[in-house]
N, C-alpha and C. Protein backbone atom coordinates (compact mmCIF):
# COMPACT_ATOMS: atom_id res chain seq x y z
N UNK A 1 -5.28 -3.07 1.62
CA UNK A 1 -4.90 -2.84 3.00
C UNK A 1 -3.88 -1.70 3.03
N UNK A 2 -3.89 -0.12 3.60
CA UNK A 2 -3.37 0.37 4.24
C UNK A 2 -2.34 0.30 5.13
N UNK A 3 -0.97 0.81 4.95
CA UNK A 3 -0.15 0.07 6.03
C UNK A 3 0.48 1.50 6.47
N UNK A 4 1.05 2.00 7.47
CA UNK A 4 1.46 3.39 7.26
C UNK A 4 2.63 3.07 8.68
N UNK A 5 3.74 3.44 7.92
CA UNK A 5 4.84 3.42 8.93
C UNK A 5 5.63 4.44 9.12
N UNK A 6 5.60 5.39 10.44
CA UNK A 6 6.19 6.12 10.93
C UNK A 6 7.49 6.80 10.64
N UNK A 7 8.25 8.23 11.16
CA UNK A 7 9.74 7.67 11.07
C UNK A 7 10.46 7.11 12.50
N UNK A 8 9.60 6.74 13.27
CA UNK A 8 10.44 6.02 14.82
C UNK A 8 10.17 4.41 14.17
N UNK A 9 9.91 4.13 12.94
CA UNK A 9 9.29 2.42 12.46
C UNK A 9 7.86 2.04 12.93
N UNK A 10 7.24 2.65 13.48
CA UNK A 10 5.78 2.13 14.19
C UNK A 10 4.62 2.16 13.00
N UNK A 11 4.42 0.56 12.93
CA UNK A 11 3.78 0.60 11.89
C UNK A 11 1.81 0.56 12.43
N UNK A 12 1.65 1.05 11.38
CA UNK A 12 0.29 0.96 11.77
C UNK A 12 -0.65 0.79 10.88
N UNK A 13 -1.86 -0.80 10.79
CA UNK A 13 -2.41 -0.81 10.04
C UNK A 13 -3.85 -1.33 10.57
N UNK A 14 -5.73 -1.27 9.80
CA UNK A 14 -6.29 -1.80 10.29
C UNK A 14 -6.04 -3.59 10.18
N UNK A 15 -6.39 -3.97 11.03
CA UNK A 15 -6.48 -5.62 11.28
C UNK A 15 -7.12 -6.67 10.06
N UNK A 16 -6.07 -7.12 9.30
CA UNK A 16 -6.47 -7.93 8.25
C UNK A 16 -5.82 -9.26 7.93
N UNK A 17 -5.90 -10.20 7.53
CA UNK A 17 -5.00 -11.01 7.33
C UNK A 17 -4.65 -10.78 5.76
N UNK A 18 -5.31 -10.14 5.41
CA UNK A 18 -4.65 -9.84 3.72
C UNK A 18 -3.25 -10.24 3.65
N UNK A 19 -2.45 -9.35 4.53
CA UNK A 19 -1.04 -9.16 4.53
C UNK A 19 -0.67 -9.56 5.71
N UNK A 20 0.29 -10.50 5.96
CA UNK A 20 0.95 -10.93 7.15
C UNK A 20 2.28 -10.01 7.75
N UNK A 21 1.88 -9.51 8.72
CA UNK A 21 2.47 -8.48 9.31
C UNK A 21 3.46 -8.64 10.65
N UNK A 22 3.43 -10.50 10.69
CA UNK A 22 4.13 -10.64 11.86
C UNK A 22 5.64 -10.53 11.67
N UNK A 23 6.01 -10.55 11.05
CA UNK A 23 7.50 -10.12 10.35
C UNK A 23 8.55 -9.19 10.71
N UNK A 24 6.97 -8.23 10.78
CA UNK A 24 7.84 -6.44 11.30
C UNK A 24 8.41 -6.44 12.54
N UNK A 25 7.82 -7.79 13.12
CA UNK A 25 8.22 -7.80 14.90
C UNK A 25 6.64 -8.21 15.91
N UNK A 26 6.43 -7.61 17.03
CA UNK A 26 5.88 -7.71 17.94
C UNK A 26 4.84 -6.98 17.39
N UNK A 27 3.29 -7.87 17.69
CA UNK A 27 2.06 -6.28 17.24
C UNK A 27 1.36 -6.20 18.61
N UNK A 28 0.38 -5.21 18.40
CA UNK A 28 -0.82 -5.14 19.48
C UNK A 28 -1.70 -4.70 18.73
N UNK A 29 -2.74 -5.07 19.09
CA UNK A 29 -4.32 -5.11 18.36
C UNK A 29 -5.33 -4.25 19.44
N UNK A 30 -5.54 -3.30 18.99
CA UNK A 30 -6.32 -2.52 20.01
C UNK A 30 -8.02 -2.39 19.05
N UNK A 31 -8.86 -2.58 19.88
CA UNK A 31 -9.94 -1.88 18.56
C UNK A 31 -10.99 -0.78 18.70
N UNK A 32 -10.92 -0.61 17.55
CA UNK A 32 -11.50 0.96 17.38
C UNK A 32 -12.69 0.99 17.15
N UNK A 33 -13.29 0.04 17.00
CA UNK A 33 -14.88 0.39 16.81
C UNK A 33 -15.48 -0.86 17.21
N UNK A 34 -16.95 -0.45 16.72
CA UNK A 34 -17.52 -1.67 16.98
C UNK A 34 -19.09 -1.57 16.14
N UNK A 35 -19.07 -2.52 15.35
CA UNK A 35 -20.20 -2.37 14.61
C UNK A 35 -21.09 -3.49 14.73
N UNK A 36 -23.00 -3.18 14.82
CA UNK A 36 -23.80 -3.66 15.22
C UNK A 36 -24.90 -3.59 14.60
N UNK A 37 -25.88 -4.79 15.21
CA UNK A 37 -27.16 -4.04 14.78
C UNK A 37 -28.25 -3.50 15.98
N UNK A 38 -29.17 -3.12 15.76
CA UNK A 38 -29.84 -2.85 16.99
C UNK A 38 -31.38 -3.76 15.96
N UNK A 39 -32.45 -3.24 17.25
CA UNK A 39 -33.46 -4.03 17.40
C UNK A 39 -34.58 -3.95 16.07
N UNK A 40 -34.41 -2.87 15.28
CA UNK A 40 -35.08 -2.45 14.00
C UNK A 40 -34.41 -3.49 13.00
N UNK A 41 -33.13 -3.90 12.90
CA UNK A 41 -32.00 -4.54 11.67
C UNK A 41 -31.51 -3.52 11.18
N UNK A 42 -31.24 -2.44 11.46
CA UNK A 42 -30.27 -1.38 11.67
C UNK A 42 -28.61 -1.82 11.88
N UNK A 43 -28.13 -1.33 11.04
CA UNK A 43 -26.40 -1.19 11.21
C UNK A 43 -25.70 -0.38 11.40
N UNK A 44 -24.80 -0.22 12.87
CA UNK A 44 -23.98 1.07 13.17
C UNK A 44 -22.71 0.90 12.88
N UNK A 45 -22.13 1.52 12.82
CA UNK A 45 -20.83 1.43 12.98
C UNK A 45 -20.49 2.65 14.07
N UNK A 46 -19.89 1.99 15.81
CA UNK A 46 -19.94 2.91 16.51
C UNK A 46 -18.09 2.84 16.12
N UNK A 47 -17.92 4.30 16.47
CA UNK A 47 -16.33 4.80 16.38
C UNK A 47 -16.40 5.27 17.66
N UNK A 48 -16.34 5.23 18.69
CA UNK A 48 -16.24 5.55 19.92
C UNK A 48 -15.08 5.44 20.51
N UNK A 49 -14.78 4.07 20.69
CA UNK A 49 -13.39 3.86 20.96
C UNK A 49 -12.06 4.96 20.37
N UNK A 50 -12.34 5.26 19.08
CA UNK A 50 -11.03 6.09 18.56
C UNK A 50 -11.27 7.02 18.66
N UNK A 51 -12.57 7.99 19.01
CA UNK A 51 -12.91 9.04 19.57
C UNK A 51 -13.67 9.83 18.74
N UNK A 52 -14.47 8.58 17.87
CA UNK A 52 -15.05 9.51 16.80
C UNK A 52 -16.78 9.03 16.49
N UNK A 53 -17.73 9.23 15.63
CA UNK A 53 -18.68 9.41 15.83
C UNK A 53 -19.22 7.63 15.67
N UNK A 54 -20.63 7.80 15.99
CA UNK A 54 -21.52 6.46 15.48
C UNK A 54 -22.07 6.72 14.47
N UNK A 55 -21.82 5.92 12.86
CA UNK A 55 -22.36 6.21 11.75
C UNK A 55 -23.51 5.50 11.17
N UNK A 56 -24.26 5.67 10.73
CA UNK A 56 -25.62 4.94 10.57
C UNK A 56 -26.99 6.08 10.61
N UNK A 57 -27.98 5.17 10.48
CA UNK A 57 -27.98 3.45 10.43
C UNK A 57 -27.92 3.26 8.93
N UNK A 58 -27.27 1.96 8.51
CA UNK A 58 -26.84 0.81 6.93
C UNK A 58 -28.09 0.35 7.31
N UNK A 59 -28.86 -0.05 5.89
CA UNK A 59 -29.25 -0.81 5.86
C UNK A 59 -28.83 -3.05 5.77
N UNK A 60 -27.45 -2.65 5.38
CA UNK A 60 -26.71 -3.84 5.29
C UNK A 60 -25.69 -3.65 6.33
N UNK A 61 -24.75 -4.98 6.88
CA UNK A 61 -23.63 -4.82 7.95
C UNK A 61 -22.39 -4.37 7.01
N UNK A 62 -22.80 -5.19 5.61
CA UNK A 62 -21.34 -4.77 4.70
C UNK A 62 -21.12 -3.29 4.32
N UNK A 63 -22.59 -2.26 4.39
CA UNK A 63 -22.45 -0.87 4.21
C UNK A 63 -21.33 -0.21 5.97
N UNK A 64 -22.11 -0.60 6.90
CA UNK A 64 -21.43 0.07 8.41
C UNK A 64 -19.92 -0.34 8.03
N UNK A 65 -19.37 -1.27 7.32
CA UNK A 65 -18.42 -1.98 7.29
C UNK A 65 -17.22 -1.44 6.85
N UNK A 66 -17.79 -1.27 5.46
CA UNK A 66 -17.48 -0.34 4.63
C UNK A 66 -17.01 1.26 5.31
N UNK A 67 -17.87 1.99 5.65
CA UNK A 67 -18.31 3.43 6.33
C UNK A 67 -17.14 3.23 7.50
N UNK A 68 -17.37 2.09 8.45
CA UNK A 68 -16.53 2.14 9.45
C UNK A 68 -14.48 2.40 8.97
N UNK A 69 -14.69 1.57 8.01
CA UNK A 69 -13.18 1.38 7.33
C UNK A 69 -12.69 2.99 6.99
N UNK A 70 -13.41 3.27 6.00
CA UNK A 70 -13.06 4.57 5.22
C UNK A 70 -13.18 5.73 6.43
N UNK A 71 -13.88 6.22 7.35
CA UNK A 71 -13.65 6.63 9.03
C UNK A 71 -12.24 6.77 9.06
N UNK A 72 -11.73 4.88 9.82
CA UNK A 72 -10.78 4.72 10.33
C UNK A 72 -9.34 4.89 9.48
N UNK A 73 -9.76 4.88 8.07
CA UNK A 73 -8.43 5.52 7.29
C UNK A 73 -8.38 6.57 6.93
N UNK A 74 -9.53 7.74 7.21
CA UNK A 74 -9.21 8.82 7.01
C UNK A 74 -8.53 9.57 8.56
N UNK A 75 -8.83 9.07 9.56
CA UNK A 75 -8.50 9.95 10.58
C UNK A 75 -7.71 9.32 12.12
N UNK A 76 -7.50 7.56 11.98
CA UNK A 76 -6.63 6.85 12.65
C UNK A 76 -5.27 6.75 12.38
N UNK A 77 -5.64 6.32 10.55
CA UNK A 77 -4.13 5.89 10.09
C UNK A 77 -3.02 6.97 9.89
């Protein structure tokens, strides 16, 4: 898990329970994607929300999963 904290303290990480993060204080959970399948068994991983592309199609949900993660830590965190 990725954790990346600012210098104003604003921490920012994707949503995991790996690491318990309620500690730091107050969070908010906003989300950034959304991954699916469509009607073939196709897997997307849409990035829309964070302003970035729909990747696919996985043949597995754990590949979009994957794809979606590495996305969101190269260009959110």
């Amino acid at each position: 898990m990725n954790v990346r904290i600012d210098p104003r303290g604003t921490v920012r990480a994707l949503y995991s329970e790996a690491l318990d993060l309620t500690g730091l204080g107050r969070g908010r959970i906003d989300r950034a994607s959304r991954v699916e399948s469509d009607a073939a068994g196709c897997w997307w991983a849409d990035l829309g929300p964070s302003g970035g592309p729909v990747l696919g199609p996985f043949g597995k949900r754990s590949e979009a999963l994957a794809a979606e993660v590495s996305w969101l830590e190269g260009h959110r965190l």
